[in-house]
C-alpha atoms as a PDB file:
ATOM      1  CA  UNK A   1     -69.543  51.813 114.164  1.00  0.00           C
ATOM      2  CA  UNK A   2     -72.726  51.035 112.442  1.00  0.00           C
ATOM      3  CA  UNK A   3     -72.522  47.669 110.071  1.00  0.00           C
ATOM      4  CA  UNK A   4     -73.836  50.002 107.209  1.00  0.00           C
ATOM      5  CA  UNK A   5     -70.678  52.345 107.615  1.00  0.00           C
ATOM      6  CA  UNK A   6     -68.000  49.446 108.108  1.00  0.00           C
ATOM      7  CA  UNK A   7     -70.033  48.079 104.771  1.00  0.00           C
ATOM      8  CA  UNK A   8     -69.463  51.280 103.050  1.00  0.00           C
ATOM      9  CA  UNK A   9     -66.044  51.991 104.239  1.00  0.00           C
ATOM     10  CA  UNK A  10     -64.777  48.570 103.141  1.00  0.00           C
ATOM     11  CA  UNK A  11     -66.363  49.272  99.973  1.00  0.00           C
ATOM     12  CA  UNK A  12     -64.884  52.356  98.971  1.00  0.00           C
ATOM     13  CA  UNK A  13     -61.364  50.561 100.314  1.00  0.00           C
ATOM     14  CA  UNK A  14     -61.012  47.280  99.308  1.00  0.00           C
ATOM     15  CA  UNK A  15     -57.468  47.050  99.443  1.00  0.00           C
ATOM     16  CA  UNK A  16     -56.397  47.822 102.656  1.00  0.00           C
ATOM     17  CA  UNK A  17     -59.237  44.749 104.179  1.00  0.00           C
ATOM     18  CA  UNK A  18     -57.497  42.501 107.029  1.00  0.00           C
ATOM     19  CA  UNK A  19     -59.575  39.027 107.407  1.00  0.00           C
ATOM     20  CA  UNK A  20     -60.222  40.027 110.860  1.00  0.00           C
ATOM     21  CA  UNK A  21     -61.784  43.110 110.000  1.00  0.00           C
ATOM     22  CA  UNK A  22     -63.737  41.122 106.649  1.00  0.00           C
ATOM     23  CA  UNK A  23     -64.780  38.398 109.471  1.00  0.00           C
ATOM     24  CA  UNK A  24     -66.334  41.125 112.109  1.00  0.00           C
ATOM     25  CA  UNK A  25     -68.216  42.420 109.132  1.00  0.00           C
ATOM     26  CA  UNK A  26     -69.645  39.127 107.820  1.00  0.00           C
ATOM     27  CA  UNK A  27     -70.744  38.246 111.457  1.00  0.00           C
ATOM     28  CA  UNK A  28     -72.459  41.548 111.987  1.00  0.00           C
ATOM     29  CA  UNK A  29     -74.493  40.212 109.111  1.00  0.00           C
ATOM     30  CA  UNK A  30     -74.999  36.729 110.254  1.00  0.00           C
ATOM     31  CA  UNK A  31     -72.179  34.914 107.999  1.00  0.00           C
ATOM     32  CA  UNK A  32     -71.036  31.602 109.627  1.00  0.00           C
ATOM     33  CA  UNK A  33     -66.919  31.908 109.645  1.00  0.00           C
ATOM     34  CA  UNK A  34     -64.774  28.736 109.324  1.00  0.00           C
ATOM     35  CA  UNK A  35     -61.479  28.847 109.714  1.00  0.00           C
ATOM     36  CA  UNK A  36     -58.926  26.453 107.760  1.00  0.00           C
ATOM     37  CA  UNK A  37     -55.358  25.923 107.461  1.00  0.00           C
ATOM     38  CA  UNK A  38     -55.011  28.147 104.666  1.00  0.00           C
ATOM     39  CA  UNK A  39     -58.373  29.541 103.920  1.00  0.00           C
ATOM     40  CA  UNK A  40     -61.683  31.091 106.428  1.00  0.00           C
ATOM     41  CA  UNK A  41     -64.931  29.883 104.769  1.00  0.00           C
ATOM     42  CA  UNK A  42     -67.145  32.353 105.078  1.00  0.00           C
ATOM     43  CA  UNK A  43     -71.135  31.245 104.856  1.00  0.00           C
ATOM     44  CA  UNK A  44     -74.771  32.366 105.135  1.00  0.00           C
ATOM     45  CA  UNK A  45     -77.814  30.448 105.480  1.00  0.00           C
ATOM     46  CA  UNK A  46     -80.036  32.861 102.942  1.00  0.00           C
ATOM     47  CA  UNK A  47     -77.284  31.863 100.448  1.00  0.00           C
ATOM     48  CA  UNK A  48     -76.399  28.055  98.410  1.00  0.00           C
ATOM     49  CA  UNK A  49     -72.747  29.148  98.230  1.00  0.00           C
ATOM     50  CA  UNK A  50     -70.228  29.170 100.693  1.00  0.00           C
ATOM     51  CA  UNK A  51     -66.837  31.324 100.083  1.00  0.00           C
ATOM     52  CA  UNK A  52     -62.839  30.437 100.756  1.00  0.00           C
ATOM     53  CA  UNK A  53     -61.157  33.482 101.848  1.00  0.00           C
ATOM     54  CA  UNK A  54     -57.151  33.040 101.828  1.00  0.00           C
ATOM     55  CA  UNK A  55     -55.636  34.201 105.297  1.00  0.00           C
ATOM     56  CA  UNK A  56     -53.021  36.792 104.275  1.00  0.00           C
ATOM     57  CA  UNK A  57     -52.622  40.057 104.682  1.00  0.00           C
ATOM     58  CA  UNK A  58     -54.555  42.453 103.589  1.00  0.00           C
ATOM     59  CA  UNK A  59     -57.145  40.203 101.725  1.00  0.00           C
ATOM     60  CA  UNK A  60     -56.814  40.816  97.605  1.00  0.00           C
ATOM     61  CA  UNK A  61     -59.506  43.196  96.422  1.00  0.00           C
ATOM     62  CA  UNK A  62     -61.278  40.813  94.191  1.00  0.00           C
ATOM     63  CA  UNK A  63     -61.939  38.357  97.334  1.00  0.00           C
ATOM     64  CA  UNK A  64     -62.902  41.474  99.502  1.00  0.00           C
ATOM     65  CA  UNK A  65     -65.371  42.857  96.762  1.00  0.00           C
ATOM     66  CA  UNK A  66     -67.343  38.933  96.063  1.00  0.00           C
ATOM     67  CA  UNK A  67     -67.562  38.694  99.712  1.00  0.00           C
ATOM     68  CA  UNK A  68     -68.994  42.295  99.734  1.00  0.00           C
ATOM     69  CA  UNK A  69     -71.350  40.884  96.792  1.00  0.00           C
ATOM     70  CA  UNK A  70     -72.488  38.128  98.847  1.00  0.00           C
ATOM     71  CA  UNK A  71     -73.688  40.734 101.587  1.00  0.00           C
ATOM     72  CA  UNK A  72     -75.378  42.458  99.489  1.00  0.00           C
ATOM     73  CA  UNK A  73     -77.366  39.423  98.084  1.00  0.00           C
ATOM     74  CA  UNK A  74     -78.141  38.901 102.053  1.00  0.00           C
ATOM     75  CA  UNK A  75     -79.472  42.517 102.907  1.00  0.00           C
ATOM     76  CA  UNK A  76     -81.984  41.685  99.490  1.00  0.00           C
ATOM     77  CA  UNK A  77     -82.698  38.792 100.692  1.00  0.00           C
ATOM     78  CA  UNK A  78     -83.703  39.869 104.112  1.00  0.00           C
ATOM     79  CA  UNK A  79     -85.383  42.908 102.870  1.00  0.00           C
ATOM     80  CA  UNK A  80     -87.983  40.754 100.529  1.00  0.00           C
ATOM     81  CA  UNK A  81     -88.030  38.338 103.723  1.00  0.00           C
ATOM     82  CA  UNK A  82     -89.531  41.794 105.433  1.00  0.00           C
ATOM     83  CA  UNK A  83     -91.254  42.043 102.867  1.00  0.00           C
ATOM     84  CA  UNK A  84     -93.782  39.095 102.389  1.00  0.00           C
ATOM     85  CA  UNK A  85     -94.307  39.581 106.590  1.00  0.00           C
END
């Protein structure tokens, strides 16, 4: 599956997001993925912030939808990046 569809589908489903399935996503955009005791710290380097993602299961909504923010800012990012080229 296409990391445009997995994007959309996790959008339109938040809920039901296992941090496996969050971590392919982020990697298929180039996130850097830490894991911790506790928590995955999830990364990119077009952004300043880095993210702590708790490791149960499924993933609340509200840490699914800032991480899906946080792609989004990439994909911008990368498209200006295109761009000035």
């Amino acid at each position: 599956m296409g990391k445009e569809k997995e994007l959309q589908k996790i959008k339109n489903n938040p809920k039901s997001v296992t941090p496996e399935r969050l971590e392919a996503l982020c990697k298929k955009y180039g996130f850097m993925w830490r894991q911790g005791t506790n928590h995955s710290i999830t990364s990119h380097a077009l952004l300043e912030e880095s993210y702590p993602i708790p490791r149960h299961k499924p993933i609340k909504p509200l840490y699914v939808k800032h991480v899906i923010g946080m792609i989004e800012k990439v994909i911008e990012l990368e498209e200006g990046l295109n761009d000035e080229r």
